[in-house]
PDB file of N, CA and C in Angstrom:
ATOM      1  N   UNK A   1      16.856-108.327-106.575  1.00  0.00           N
ATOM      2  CA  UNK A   1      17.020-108.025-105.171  1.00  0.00           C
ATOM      3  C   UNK A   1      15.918-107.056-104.737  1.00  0.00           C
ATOM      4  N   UNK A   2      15.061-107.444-104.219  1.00  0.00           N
ATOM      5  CA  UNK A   2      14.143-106.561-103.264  1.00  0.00           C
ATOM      6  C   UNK A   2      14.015-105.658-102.511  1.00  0.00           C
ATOM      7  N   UNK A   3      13.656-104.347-102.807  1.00  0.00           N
ATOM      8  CA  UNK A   3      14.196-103.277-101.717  1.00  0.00           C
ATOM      9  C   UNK A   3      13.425-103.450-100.204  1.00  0.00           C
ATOM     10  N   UNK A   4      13.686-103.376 -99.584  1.00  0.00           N
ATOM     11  CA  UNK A   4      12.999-103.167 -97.645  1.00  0.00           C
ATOM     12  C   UNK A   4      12.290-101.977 -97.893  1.00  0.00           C
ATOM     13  N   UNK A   5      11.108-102.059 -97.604  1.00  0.00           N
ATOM     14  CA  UNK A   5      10.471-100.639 -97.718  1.00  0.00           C
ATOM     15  C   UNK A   5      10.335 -99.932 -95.821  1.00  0.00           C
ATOM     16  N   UNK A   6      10.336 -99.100 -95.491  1.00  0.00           N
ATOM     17  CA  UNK A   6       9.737 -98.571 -94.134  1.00  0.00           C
ATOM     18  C   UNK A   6       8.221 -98.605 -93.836  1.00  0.00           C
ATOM     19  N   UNK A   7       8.332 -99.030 -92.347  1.00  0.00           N
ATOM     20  CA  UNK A   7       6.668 -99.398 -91.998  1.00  0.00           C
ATOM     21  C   UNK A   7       6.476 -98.240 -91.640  1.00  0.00           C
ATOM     22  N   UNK A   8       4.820 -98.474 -92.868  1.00  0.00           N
ATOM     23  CA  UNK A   8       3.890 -96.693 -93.238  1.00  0.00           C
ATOM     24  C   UNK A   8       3.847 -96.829 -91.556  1.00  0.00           C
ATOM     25  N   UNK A   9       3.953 -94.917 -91.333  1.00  0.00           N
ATOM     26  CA  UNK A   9       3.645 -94.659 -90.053  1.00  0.00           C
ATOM     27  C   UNK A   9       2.931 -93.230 -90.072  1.00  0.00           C
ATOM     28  N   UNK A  10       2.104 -93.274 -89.216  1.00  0.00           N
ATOM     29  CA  UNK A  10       0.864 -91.749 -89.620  1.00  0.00           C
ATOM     30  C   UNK A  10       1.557 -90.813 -89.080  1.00  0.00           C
ATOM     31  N   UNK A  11       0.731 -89.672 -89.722  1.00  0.00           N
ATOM     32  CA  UNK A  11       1.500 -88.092 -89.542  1.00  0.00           C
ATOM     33  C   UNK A  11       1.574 -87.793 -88.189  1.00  0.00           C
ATOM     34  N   UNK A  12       0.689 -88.172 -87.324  1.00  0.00           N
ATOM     35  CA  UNK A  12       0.971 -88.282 -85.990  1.00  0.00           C
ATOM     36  C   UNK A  12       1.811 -88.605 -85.240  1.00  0.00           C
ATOM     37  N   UNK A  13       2.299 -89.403 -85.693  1.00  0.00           N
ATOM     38  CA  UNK A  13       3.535 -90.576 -85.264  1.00  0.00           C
ATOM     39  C   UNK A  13       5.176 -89.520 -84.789  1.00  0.00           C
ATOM     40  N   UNK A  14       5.263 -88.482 -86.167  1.00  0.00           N
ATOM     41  CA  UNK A  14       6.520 -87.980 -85.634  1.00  0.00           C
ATOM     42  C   UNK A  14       6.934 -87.655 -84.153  1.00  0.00           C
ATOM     43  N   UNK A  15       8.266 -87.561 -83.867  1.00  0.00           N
ATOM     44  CA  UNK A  15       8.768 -86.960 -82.699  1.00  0.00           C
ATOM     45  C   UNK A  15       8.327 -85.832 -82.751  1.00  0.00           C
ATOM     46  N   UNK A  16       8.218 -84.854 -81.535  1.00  0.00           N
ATOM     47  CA  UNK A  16       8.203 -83.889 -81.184  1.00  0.00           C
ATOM     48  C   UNK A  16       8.746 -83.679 -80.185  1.00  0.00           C
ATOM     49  N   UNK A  17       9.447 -81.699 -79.905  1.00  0.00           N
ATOM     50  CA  UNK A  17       9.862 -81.763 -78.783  1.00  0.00           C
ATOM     51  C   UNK A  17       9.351 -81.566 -77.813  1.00  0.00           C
ATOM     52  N   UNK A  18      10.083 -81.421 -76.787  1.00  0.00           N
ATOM     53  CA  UNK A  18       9.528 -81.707 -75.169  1.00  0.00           C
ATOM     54  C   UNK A  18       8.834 -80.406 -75.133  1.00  0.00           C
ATOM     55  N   UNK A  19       8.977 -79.227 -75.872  1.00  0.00           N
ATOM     56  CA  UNK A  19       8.295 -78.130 -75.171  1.00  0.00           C
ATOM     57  C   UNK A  19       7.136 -78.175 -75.962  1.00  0.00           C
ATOM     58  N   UNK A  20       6.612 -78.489 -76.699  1.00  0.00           N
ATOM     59  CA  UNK A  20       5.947 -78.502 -78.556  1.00  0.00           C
ATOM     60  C   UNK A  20       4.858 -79.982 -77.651  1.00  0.00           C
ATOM     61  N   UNK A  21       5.137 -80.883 -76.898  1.00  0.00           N
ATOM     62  CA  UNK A  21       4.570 -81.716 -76.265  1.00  0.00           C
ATOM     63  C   UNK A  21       3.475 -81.042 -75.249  1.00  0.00           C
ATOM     64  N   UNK A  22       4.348 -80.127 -73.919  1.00  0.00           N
ATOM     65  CA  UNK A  22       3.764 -79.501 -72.751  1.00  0.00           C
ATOM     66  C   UNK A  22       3.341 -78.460 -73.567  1.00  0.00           C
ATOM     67  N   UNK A  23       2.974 -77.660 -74.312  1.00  0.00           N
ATOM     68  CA  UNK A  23       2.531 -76.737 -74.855  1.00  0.00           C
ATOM     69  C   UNK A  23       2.836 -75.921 -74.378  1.00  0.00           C
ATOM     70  N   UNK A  24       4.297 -75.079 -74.274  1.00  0.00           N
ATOM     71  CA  UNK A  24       4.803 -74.228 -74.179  1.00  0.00           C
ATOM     72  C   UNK A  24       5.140 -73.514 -75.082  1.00  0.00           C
ATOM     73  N   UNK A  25       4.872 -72.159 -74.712  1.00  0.00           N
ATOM     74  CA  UNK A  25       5.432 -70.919 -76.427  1.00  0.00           C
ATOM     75  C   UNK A  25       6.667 -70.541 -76.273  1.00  0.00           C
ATOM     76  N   UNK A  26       6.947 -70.023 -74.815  1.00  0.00           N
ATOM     77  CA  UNK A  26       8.240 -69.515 -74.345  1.00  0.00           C
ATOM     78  C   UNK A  26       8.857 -70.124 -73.436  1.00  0.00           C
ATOM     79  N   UNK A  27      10.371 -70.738 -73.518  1.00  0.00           N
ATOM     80  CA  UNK A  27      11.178 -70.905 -72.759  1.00  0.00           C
ATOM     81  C   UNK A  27      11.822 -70.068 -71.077  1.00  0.00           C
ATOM     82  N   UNK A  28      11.369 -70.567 -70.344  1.00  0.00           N
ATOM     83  CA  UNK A  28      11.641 -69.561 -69.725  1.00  0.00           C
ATOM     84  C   UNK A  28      13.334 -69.465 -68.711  1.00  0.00           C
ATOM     85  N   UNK A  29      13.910 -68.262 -69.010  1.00  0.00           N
ATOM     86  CA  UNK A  29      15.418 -68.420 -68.386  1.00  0.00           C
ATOM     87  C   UNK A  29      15.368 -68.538 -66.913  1.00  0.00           C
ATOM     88  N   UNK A  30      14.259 -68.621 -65.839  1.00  0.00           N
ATOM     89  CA  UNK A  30      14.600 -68.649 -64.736  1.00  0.00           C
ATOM     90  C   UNK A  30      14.115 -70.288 -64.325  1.00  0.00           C
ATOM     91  N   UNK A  31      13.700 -71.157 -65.038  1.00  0.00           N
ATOM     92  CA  UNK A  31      13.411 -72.555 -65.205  1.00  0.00           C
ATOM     93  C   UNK A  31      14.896 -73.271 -65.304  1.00  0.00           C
ATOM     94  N   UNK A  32      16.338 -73.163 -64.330  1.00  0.00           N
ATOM     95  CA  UNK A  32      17.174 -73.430 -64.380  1.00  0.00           C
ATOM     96  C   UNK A  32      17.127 -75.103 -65.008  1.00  0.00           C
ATOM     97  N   UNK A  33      16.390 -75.706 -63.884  1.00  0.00           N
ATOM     98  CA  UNK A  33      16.285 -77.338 -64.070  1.00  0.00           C
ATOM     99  C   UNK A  33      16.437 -77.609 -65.542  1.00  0.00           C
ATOM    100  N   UNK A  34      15.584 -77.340 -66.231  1.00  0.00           N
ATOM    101  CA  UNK A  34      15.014 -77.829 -67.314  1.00  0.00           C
ATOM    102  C   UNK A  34      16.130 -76.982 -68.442  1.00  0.00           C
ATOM    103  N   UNK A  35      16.785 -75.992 -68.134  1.00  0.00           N
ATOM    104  CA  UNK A  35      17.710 -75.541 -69.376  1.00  0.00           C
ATOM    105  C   UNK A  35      19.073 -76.399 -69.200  1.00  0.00           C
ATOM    106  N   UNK A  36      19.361 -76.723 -67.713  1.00  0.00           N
ATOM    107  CA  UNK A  36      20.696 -77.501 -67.441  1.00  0.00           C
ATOM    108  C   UNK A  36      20.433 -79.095 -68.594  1.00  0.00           C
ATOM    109  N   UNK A  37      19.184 -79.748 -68.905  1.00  0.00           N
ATOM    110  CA  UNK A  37      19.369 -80.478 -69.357  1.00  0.00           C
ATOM    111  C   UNK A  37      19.388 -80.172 -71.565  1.00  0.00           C
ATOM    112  N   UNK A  38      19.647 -79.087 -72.008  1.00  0.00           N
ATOM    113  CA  UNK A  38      19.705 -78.751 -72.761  1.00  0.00           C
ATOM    114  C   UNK A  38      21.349 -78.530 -73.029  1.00  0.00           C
ATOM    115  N   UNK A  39      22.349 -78.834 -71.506  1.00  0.00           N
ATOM    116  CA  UNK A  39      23.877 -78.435 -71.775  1.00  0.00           C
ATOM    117  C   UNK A  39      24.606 -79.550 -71.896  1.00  0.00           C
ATOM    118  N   UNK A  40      25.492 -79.603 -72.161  1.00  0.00           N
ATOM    119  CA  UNK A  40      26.621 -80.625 -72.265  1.00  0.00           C
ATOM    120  C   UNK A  40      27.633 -80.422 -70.481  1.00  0.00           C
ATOM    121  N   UNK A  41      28.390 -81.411 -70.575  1.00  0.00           N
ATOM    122  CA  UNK A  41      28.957 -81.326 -69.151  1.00  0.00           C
ATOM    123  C   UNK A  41      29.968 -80.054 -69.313  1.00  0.00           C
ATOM    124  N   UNK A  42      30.691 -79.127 -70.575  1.00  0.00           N
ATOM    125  CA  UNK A  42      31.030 -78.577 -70.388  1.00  0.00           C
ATOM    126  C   UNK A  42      30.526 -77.303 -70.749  1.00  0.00           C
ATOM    127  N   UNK A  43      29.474 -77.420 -70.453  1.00  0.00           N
ATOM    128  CA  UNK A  43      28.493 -76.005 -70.543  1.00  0.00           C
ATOM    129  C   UNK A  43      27.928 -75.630 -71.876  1.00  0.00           C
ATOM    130  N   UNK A  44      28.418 -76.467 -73.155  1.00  0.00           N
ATOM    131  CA  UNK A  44      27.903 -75.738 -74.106  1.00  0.00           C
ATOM    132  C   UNK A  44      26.516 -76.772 -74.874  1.00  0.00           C
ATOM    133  N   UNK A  45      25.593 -75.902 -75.698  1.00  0.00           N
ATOM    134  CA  UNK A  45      24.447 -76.079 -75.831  1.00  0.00           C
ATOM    135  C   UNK A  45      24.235 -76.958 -76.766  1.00  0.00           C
ATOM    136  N   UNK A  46      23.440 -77.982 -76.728  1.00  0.00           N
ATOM    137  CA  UNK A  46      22.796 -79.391 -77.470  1.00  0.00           C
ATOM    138  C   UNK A  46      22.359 -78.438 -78.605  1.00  0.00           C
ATOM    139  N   UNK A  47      22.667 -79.314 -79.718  1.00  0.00           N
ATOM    140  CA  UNK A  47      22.266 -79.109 -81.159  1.00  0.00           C
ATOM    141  C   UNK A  47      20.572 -79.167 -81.440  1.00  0.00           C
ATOM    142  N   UNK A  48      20.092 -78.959 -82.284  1.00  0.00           N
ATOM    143  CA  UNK A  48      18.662 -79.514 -82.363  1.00  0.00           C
ATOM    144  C   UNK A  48      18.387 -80.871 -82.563  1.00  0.00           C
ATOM    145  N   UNK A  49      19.443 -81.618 -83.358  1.00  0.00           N
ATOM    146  CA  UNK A  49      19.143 -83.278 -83.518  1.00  0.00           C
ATOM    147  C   UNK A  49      19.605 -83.657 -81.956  1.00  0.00           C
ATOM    148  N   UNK A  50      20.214 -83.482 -81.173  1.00  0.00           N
ATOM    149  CA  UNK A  50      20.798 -83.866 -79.874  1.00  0.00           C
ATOM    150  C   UNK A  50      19.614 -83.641 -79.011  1.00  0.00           C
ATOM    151  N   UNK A  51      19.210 -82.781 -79.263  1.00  0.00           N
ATOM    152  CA  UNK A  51      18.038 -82.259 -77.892  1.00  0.00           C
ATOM    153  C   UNK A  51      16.604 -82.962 -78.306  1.00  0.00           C
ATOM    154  N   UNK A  52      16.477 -82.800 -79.669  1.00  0.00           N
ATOM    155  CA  UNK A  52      15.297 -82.535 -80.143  1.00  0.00           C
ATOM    156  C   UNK A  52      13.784 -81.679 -80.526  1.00  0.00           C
ATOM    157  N   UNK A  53      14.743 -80.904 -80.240  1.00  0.00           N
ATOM    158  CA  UNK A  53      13.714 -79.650 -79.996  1.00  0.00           C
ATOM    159  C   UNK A  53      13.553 -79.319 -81.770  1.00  0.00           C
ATOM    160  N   UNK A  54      12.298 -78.319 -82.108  1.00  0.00           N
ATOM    161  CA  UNK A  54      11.978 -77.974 -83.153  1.00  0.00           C
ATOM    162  C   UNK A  54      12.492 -76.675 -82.842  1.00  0.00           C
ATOM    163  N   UNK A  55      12.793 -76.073 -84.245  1.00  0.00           N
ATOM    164  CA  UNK A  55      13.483 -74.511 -84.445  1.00  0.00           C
ATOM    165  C   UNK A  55      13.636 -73.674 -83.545  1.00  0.00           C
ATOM    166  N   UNK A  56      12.213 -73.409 -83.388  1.00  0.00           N
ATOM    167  CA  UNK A  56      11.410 -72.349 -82.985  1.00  0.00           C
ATOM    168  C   UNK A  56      12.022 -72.401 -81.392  1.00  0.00           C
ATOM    169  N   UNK A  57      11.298 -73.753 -80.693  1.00  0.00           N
ATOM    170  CA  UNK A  57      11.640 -73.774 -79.540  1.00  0.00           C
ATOM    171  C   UNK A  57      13.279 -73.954 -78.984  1.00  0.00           C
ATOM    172  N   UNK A  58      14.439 -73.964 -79.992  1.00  0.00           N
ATOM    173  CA  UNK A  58      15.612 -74.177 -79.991  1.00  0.00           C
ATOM    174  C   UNK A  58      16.332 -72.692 -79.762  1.00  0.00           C
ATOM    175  N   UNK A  59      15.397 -71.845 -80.782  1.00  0.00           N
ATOM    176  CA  UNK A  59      15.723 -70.529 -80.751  1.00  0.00           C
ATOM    177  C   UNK A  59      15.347 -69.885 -79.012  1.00  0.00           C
ATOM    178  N   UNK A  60      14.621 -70.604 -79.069  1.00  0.00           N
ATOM    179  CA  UNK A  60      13.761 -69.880 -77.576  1.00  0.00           C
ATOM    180  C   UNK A  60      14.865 -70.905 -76.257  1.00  0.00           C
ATOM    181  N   UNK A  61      15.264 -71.677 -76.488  1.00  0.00           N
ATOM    182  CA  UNK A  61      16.385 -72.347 -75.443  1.00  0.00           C
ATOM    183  C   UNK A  61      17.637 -71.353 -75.846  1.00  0.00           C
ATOM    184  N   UNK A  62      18.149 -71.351 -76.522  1.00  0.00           N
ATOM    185  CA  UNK A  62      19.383 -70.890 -76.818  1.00  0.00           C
ATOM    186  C   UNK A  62      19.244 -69.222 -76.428  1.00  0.00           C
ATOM    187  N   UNK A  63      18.307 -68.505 -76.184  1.00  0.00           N
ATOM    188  CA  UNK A  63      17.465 -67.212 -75.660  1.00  0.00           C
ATOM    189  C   UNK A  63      18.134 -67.174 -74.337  1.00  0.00           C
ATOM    190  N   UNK A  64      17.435 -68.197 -73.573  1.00  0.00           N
ATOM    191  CA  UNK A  64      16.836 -68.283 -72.000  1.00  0.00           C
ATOM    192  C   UNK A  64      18.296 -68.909 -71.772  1.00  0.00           C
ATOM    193  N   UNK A  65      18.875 -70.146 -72.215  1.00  0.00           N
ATOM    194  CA  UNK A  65      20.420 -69.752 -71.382  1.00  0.00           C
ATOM    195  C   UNK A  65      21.354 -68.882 -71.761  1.00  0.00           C
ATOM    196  N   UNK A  66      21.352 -68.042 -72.339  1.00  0.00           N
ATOM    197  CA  UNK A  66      22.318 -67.112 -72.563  1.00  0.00           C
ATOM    198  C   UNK A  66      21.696 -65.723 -71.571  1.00  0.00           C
ATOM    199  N   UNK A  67      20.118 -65.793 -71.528  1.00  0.00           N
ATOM    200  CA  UNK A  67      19.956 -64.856 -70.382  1.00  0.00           C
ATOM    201  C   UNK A  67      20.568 -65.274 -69.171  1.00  0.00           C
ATOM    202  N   UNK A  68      20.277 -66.592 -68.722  1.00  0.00           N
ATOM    203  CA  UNK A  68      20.647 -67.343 -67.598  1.00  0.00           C
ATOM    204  C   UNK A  68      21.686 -67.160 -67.162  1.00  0.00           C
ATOM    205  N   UNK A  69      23.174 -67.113 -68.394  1.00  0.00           N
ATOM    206  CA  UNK A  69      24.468 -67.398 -67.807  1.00  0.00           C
ATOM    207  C   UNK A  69      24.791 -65.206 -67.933  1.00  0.00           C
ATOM    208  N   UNK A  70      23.950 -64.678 -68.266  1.00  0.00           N
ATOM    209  CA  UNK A  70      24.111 -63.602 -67.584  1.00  0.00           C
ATOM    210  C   UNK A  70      23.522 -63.063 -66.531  1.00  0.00           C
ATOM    211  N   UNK A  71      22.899 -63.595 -65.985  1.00  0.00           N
ATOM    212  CA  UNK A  71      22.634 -63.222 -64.372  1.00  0.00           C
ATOM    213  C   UNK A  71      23.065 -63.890 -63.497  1.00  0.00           C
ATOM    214  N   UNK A  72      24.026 -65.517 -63.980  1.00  0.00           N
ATOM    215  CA  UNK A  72      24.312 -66.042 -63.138  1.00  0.00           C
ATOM    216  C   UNK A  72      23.725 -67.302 -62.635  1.00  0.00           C
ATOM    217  N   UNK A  73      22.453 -67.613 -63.604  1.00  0.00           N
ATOM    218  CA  UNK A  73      21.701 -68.660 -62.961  1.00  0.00           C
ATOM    219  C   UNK A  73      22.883 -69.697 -63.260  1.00  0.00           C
ATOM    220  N   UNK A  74      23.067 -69.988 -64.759  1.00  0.00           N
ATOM    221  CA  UNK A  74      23.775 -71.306 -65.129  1.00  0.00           C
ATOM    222  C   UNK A  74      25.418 -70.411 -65.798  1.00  0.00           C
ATOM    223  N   UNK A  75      26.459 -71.493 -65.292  1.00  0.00           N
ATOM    224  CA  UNK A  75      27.817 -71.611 -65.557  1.00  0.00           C
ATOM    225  C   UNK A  75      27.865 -71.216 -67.354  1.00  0.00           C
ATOM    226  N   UNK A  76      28.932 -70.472 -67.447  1.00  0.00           N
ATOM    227  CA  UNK A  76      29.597 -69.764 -68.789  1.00  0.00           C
ATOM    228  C   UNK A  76      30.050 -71.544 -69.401  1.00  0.00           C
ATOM    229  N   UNK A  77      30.782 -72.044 -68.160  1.00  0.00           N
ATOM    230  CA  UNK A  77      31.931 -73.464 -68.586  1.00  0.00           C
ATOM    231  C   UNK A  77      31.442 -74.353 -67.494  1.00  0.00           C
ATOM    232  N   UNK A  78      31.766 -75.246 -67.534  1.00  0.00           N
ATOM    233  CA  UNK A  78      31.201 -76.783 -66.861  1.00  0.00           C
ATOM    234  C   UNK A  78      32.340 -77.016 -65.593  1.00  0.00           C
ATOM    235  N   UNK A  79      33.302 -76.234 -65.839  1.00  0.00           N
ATOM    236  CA  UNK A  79      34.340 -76.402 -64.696  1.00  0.00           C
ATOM    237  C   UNK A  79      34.141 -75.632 -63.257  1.00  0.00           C
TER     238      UNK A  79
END
């Protein structure tokens, strides 16, 4: 029985995330738009396989809405 091998794909090829794409270093918490799509409908925060984000920039989301939902930009809960 023959194993299926995966089609070679270059180092280039991986995903990357959306901020790691636009060349962004820092997330920023007053960029409401763009952190709302990092939430779930009931307010809480996409995983790194869910979002796609790399570490770094995951650490730096998870930063900027927790500043956010203390000043008020974005909801504690989705209700």
């Amino acid at each position: 029985m023959a194993r299926r091998r995966r089609p070679y794909t270059r180092p280039g090829d991986k995903s990357r995330c959306r901020f790691c794409k636009l060349d962004i270093d820092q997330v920023d918490y007053k960029d409401v738009n763009t952190l709302r799509k990092m939430l779930t409908g009931q307010g809480k925060i996409f995983s790194r396989r869910r979002s796609g984000n790399c570490s770094a920039h995951q650490r730096s989301v998870k930063k900027a809405i927790k500043r956010a939902r203390e000043i008020a930009l974005l909801p504690y809960s989705g209700r």
